[in-house]
PDB file of N, CA and C in Angstrom:
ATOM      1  N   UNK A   1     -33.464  51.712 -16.014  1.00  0.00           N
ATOM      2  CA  UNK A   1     -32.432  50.804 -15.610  1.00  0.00           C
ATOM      3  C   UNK A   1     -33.087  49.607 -14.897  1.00  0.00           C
ATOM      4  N   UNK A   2     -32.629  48.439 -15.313  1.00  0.00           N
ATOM      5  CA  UNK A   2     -32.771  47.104 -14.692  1.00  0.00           C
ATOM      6  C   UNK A   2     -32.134  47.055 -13.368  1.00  0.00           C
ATOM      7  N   UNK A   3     -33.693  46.244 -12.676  1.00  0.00           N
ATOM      8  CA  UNK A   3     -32.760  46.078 -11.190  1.00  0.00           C
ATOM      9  C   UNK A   3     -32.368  44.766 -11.495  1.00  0.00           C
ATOM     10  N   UNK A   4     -31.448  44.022  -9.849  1.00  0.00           N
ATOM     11  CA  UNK A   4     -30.566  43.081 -10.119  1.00  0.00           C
ATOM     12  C   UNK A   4     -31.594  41.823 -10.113  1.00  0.00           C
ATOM     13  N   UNK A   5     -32.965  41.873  -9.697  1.00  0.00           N
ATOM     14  CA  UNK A   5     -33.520  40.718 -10.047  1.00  0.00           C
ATOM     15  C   UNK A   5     -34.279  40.806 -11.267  1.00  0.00           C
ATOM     16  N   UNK A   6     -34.663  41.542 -12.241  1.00  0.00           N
ATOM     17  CA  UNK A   6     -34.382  41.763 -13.529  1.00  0.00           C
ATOM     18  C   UNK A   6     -34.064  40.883 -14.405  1.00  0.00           C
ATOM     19  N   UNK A   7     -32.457  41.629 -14.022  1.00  0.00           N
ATOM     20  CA  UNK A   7     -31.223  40.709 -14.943  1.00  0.00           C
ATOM     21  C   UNK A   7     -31.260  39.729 -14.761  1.00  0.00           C
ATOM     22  N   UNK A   8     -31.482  39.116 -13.265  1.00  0.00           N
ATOM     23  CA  UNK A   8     -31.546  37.670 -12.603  1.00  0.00           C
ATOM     24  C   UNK A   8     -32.557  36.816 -13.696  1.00  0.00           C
ATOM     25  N   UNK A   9     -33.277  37.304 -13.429  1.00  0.00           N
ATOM     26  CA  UNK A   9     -34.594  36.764 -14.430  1.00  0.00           C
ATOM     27  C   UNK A   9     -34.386  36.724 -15.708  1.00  0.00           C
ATOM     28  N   UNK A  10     -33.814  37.333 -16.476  1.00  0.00           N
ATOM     29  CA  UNK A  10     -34.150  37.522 -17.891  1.00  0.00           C
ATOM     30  C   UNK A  10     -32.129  36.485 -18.252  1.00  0.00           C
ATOM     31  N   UNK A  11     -31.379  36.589 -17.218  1.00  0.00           N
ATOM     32  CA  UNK A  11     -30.846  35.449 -17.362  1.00  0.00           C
ATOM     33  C   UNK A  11     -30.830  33.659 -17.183  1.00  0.00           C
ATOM     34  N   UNK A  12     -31.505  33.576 -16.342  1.00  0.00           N
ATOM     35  CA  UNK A  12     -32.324  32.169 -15.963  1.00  0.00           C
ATOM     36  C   UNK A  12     -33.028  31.691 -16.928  1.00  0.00           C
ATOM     37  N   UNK A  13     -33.768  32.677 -18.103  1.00  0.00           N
ATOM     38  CA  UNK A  13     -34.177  32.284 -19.042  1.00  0.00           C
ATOM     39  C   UNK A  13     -33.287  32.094 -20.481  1.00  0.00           C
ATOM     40  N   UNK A  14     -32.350  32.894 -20.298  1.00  0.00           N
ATOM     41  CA  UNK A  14     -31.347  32.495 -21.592  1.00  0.00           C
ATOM     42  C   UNK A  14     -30.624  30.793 -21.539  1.00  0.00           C
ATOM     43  N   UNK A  15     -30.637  30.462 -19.974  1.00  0.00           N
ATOM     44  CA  UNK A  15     -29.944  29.045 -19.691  1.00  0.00           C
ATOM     45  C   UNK A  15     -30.640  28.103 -20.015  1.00  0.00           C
ATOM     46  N   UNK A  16     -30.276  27.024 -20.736  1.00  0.00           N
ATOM     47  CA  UNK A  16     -30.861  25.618 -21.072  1.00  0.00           C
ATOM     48  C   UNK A  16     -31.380  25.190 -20.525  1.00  0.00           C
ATOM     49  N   UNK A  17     -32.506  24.358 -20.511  1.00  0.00           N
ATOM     50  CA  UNK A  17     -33.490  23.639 -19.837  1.00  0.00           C
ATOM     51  C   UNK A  17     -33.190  22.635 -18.528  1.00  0.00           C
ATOM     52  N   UNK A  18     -31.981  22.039 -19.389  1.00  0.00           N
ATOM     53  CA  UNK A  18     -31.338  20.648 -18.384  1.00  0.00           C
ATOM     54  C   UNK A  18     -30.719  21.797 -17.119  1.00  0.00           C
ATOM     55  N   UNK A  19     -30.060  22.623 -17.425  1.00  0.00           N
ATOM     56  CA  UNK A  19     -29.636  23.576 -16.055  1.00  0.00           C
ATOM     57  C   UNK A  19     -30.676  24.078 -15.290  1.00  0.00           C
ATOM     58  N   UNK A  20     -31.707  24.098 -15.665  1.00  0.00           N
ATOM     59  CA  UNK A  20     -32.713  24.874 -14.200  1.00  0.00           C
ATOM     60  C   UNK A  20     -33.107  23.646 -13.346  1.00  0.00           C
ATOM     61  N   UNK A  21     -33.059  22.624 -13.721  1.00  0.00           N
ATOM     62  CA  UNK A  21     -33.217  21.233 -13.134  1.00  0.00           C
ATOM     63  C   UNK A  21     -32.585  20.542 -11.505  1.00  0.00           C
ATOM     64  N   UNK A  22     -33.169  21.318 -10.788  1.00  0.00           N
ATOM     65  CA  UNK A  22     -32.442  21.236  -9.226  1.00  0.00           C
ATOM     66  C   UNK A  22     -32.229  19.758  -9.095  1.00  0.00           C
ATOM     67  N   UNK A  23     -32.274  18.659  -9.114  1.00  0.00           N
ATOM     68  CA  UNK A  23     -32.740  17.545  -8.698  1.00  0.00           C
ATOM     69  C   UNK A  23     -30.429  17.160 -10.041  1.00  0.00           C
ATOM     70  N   UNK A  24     -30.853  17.637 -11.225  1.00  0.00           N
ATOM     71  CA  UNK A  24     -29.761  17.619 -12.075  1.00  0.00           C
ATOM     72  C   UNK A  24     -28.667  18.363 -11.144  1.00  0.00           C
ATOM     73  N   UNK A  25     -28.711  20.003 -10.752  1.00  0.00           N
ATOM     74  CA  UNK A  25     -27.625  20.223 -10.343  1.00  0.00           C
ATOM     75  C   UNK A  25     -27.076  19.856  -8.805  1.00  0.00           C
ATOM     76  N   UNK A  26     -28.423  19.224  -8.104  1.00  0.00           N
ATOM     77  CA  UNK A  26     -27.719  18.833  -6.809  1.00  0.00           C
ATOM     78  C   UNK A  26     -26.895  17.493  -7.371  1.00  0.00           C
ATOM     79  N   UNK A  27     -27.084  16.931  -8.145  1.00  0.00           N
ATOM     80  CA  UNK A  27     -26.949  15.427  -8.439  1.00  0.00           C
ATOM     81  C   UNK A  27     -25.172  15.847  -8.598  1.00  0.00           C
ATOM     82  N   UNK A  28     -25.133  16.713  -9.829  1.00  0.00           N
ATOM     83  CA  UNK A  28     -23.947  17.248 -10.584  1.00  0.00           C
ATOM     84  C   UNK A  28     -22.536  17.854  -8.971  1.00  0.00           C
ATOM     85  N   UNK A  29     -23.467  18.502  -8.243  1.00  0.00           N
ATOM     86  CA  UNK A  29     -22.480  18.903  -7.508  1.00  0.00           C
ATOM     87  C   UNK A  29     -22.279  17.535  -6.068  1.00  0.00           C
ATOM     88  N   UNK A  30     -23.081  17.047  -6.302  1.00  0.00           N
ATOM     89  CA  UNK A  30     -22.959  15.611  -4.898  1.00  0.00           C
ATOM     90  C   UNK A  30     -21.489  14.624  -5.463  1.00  0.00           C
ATOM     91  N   UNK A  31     -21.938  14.598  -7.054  1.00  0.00           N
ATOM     92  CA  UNK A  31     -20.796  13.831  -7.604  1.00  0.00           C
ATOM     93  C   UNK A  31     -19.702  14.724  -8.009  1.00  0.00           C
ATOM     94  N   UNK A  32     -19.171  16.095  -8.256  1.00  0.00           N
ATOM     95  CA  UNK A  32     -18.183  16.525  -8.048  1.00  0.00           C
ATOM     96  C   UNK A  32     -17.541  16.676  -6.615  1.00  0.00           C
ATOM     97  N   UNK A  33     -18.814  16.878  -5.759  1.00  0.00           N
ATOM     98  CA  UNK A  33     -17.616  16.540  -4.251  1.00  0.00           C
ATOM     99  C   UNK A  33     -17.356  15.289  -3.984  1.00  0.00           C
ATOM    100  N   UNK A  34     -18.443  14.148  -4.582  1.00  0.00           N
ATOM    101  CA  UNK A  34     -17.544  12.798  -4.461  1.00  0.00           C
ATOM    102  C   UNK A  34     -16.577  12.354  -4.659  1.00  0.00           C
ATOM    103  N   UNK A  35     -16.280  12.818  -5.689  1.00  0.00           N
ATOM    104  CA  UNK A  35     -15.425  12.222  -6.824  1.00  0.00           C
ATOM    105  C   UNK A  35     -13.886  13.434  -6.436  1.00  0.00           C
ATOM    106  N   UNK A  36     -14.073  14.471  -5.801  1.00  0.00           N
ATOM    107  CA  UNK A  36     -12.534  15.284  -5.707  1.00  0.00           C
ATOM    108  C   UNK A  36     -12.664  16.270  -4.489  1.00  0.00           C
ATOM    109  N   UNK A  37     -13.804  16.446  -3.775  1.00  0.00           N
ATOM    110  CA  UNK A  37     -13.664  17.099  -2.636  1.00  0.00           C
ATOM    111  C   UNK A  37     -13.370  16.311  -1.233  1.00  0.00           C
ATOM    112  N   UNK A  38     -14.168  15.207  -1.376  1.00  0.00           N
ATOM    113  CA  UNK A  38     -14.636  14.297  -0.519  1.00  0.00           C
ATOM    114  C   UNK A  38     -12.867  13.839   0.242  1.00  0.00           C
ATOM    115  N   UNK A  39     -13.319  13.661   1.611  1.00  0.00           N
ATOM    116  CA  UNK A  39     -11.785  12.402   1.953  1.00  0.00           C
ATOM    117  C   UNK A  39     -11.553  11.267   1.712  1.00  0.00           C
ATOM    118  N   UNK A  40     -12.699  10.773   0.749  1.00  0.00           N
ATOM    119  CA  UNK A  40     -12.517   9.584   0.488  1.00  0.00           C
ATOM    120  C   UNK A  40     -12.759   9.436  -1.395  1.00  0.00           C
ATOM    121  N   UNK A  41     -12.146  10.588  -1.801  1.00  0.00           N
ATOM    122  CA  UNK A  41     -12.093  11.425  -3.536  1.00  0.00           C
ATOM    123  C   UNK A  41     -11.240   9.876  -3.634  1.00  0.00           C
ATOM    124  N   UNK A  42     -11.398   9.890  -5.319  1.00  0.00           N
ATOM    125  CA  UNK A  42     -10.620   9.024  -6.299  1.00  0.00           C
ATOM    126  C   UNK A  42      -9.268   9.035  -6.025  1.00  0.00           C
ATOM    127  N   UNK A  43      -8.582   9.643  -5.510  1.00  0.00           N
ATOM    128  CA  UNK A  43      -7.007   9.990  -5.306  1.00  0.00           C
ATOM    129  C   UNK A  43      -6.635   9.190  -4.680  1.00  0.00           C
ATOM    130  N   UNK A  44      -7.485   9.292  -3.095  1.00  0.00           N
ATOM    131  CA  UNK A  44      -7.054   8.657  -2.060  1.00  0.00           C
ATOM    132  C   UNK A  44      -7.384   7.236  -2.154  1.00  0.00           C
ATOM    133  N   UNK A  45      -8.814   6.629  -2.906  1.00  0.00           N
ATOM    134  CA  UNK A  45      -9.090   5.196  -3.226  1.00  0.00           C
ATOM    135  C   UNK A  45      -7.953   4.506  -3.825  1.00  0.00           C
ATOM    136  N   UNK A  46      -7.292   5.534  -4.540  1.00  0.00           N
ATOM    137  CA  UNK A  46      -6.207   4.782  -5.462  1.00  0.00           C
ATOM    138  C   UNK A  46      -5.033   4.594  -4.571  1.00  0.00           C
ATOM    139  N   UNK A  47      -4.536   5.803  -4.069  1.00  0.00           N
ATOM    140  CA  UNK A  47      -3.517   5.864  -3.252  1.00  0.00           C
ATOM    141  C   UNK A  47      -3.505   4.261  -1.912  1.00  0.00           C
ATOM    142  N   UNK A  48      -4.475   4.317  -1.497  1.00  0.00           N
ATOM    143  CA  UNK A  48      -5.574   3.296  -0.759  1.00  0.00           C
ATOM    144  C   UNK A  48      -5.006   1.324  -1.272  1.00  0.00           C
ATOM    145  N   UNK A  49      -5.183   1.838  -2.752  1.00  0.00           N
ATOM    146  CA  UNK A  49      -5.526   0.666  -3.168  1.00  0.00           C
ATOM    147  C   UNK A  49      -3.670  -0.119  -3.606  1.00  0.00           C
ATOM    148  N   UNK A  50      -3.115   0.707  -4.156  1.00  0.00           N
ATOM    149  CA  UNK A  50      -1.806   0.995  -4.238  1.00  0.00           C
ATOM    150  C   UNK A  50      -0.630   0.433  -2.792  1.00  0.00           C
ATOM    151  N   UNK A  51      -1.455   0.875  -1.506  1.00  0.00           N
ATOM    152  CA  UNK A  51      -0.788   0.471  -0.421  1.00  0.00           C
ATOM    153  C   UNK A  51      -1.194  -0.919  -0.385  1.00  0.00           C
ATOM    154  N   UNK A  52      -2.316  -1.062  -0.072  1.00  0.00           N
ATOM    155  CA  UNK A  52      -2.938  -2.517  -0.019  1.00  0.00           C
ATOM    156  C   UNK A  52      -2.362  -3.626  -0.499  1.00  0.00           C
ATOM    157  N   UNK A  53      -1.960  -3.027  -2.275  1.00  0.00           N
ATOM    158  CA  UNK A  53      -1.487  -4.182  -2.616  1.00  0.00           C
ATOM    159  C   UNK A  53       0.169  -4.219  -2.236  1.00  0.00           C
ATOM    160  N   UNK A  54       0.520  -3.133  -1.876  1.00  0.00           N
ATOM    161  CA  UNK A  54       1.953  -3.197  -1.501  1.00  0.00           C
ATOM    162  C   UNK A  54       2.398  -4.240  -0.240  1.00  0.00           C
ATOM    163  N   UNK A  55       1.016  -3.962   0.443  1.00  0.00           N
ATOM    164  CA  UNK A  55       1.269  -4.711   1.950  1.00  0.00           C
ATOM    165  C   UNK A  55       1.009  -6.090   1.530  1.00  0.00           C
ATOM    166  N   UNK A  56       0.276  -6.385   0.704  1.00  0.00           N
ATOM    167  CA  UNK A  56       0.406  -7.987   0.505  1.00  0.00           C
ATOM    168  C   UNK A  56       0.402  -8.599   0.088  1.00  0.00           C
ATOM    169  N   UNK A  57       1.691  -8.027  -0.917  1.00  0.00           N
ATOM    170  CA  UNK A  57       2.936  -8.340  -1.726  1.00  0.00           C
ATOM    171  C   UNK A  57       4.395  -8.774  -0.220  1.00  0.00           C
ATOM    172  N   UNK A  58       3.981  -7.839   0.700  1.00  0.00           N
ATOM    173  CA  UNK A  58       4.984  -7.800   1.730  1.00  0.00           C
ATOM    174  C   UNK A  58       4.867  -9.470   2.455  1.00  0.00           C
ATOM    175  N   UNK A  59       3.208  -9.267   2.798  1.00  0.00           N
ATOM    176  CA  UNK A  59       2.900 -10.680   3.304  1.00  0.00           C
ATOM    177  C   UNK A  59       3.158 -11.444   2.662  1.00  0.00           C
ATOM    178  N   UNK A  60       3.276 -11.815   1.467  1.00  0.00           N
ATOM    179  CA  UNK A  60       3.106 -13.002   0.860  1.00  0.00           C
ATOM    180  C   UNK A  60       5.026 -13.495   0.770  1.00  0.00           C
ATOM    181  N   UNK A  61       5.870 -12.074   0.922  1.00  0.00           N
ATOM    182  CA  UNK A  61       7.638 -11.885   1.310  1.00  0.00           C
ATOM    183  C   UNK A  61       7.776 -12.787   2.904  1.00  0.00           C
ATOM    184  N   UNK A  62       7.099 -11.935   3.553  1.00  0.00           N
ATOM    185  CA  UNK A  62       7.458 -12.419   4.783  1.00  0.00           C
ATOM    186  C   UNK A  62       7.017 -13.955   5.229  1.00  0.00           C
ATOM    187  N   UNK A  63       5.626 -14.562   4.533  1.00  0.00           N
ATOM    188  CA  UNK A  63       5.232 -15.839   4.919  1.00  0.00           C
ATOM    189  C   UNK A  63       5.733 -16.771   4.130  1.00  0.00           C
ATOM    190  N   UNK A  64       6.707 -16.509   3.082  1.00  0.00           N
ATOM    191  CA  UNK A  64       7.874 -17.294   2.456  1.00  0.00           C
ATOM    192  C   UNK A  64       9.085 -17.543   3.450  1.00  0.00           C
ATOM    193  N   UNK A  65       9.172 -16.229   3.843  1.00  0.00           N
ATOM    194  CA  UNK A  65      10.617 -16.457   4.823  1.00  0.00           C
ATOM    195  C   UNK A  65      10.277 -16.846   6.110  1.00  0.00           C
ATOM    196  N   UNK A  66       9.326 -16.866   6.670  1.00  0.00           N
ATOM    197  CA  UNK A  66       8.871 -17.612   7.769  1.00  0.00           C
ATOM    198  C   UNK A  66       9.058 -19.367   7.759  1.00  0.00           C
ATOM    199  N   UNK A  67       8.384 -19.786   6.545  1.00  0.00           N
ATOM    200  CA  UNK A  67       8.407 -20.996   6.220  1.00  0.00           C
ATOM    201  C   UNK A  67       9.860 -21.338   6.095  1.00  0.00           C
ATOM    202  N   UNK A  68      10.609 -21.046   5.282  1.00  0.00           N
ATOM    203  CA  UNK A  68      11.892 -21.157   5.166  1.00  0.00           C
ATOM    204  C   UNK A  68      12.728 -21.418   6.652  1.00  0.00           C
ATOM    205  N   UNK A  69      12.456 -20.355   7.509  1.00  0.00           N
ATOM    206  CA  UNK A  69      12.959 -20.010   8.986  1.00  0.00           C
ATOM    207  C   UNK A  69      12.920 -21.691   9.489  1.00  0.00           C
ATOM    208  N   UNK A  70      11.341 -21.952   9.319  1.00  0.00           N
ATOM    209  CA  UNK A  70      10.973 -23.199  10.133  1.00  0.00           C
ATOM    210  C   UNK A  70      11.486 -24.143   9.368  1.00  0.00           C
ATOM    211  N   UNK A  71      11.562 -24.300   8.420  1.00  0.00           N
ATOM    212  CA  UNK A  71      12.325 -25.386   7.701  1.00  0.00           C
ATOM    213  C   UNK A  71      13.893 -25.893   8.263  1.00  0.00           C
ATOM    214  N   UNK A  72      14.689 -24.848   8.002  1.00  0.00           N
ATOM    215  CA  UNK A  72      15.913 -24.473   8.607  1.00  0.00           C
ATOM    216  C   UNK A  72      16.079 -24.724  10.098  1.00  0.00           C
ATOM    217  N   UNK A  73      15.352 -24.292  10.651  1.00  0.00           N
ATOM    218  CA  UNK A  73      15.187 -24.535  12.783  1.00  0.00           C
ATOM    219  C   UNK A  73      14.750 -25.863  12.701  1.00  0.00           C
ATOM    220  N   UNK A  74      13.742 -26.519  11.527  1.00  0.00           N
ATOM    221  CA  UNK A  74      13.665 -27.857  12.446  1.00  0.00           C
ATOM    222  C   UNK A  74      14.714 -28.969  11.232  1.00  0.00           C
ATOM    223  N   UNK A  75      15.474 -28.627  10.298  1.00  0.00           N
ATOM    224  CA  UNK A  75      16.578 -28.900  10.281  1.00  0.00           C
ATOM    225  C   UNK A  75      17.488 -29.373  11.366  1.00  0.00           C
ATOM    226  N   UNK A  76      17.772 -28.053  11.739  1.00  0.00           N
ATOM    227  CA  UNK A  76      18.567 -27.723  12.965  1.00  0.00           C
ATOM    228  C   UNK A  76      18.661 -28.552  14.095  1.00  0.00           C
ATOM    229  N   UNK A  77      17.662 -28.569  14.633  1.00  0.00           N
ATOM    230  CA  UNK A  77      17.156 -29.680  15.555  1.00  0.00           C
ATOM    231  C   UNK A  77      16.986 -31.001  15.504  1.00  0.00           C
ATOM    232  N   UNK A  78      16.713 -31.208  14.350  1.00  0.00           N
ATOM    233  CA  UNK A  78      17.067 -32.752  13.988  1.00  0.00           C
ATOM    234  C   UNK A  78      18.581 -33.449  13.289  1.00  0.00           C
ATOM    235  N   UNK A  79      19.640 -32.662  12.561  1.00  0.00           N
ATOM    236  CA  UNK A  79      20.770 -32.767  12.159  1.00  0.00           C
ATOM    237  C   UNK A  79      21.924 -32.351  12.895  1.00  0.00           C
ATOM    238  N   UNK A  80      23.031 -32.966  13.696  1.00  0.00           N
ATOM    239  CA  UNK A  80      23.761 -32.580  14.165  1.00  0.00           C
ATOM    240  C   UNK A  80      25.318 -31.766  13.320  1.00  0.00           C
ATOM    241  N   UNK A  81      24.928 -32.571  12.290  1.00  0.00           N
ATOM    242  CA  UNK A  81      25.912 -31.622  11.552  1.00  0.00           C
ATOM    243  C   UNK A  81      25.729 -30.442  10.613  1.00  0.00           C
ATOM    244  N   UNK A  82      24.136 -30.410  10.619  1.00  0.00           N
ATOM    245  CA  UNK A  82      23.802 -29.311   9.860  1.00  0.00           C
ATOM    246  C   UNK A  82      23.787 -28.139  11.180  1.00  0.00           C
ATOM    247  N   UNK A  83      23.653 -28.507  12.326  1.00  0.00           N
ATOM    248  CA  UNK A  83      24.068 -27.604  13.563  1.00  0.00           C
ATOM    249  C   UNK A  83      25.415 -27.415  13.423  1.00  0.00           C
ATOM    250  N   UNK A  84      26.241 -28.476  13.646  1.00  0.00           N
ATOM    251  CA  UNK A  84      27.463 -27.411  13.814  1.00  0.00           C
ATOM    252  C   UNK A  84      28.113 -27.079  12.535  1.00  0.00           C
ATOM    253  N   UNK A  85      27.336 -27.319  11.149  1.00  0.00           N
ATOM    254  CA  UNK A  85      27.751 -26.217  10.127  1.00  0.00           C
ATOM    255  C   UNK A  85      27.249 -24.918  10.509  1.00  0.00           C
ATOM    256  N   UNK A  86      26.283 -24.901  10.796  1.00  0.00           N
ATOM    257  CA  UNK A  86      25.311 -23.762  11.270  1.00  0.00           C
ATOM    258  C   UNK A  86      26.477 -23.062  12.014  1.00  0.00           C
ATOM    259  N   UNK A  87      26.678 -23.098  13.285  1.00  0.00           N
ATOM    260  CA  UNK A  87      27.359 -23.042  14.010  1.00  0.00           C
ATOM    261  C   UNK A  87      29.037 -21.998  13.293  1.00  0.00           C
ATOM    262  N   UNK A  88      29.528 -23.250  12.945  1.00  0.00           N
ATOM    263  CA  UNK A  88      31.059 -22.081  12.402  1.00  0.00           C
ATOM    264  C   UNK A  88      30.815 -21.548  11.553  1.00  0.00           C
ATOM    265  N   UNK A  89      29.656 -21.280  10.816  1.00  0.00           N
ATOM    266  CA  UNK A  89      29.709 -20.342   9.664  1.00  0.00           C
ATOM    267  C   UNK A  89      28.840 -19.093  10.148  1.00  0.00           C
ATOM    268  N   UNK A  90      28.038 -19.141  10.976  1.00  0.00           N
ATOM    269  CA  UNK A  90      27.160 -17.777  11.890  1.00  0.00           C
ATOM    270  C   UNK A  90      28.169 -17.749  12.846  1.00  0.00           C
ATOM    271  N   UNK A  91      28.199 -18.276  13.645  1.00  0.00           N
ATOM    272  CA  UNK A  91      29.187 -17.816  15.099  1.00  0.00           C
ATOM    273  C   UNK A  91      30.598 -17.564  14.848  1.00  0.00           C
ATOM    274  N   UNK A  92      31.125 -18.299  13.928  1.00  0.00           N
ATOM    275  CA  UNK A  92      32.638 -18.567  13.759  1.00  0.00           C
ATOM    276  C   UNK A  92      32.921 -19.650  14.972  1.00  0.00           C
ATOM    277  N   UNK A  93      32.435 -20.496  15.588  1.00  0.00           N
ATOM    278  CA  UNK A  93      32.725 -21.356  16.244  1.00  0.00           C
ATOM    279  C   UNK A  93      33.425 -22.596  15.874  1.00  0.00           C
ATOM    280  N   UNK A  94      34.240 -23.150  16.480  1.00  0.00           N
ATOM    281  CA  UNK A  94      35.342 -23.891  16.081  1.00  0.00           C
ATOM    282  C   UNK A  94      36.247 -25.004  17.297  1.00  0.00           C
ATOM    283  N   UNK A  95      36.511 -26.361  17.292  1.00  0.00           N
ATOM    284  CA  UNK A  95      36.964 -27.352  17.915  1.00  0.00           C
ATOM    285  C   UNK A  95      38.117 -26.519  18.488  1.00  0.00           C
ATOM    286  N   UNK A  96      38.223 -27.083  20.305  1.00  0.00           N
ATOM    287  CA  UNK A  96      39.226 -27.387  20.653  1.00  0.00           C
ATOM    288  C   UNK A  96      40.655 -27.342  20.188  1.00  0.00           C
ATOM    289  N   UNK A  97      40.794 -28.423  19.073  1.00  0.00           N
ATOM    290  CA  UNK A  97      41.799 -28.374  18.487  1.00  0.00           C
ATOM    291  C   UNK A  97      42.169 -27.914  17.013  1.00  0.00           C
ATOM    292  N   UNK A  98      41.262 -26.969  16.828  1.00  0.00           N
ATOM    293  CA  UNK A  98      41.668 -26.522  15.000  1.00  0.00           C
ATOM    294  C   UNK A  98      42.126 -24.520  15.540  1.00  0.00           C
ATOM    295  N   UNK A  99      42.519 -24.340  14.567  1.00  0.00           N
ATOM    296  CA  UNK A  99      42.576 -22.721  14.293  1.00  0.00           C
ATOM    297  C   UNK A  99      41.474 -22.214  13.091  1.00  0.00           C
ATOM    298  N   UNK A 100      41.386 -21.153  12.962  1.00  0.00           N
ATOM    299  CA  UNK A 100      40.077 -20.624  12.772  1.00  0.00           C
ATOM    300  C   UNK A 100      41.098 -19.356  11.818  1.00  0.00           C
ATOM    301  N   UNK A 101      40.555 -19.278  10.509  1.00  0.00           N
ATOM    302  CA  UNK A 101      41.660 -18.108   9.853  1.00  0.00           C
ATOM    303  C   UNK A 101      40.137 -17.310   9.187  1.00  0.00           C
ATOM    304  N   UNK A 102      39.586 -15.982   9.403  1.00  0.00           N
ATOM    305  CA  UNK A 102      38.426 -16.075   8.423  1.00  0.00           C
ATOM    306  C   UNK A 102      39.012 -14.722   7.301  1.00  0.00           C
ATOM    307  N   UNK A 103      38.694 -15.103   6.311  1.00  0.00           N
ATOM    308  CA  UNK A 103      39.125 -14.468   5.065  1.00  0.00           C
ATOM    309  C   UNK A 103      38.310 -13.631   4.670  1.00  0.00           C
ATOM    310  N   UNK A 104      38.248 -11.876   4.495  1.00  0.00           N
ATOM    311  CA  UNK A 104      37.257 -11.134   3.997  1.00  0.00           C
ATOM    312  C   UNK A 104      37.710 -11.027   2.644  1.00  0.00           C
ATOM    313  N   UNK A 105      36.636 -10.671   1.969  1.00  0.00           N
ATOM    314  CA  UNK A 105      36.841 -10.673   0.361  1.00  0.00           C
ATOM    315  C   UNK A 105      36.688  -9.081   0.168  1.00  0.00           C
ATOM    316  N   UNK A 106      37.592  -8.166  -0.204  1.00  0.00           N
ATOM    317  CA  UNK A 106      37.299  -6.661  -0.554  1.00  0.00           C
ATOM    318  C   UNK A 106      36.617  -6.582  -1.911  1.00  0.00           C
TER     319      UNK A 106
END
């Protein structure tokens, strides 16, 4: 009967050449934990990359409506009647002498 380093042996030799190649299988297993063990695996690069562009898609939302904001405020400040349109249509504000009826639409 074969002992277990034996078998060990006389299997090491049935395996292909490129497999006894330490330098090959550290290589093989460095890039399988790169690539799906790792915390920084393909999943998460993507996942990663996915937010990124989400956020600035957001920026590029919000520094439209910023501009807009300032457009509008220095409107505001320079037009007196674009103020008090401003005015009764945000506040509901309204003269002294008028009545004020506001109409919801169901």
């Amino acid at each position: 009967m074969r002992t277990f380093i034996e078998n060990f042996e006389i299997m090491l030799k049935k395996l292909p050449k490129l497999t006894k190649n330490f330098y090959l299988i550290v290589g093989m297993l460095f890039l399988l934990w790169m690539l799906f063990l790792d915390s920084n695996d393909l999943y998460t690069q993507y996942k990663l990359n996915r937010q990124l562009h989400n956020l600035e898609n957001e920026k590029d939302f919000y520094q439209q409506k910023i501009e807009e904001v300032k457009e509008e405020r220095e409107q505001l400040l320079t037009d007196s009647e674009a103020l008090e349109k401003f005015a009764r249509e945000k506040y509901l504000m309204k003269k002294e002498s008028e009545d004020l009826y506001v109409i919801v639409e169901e």
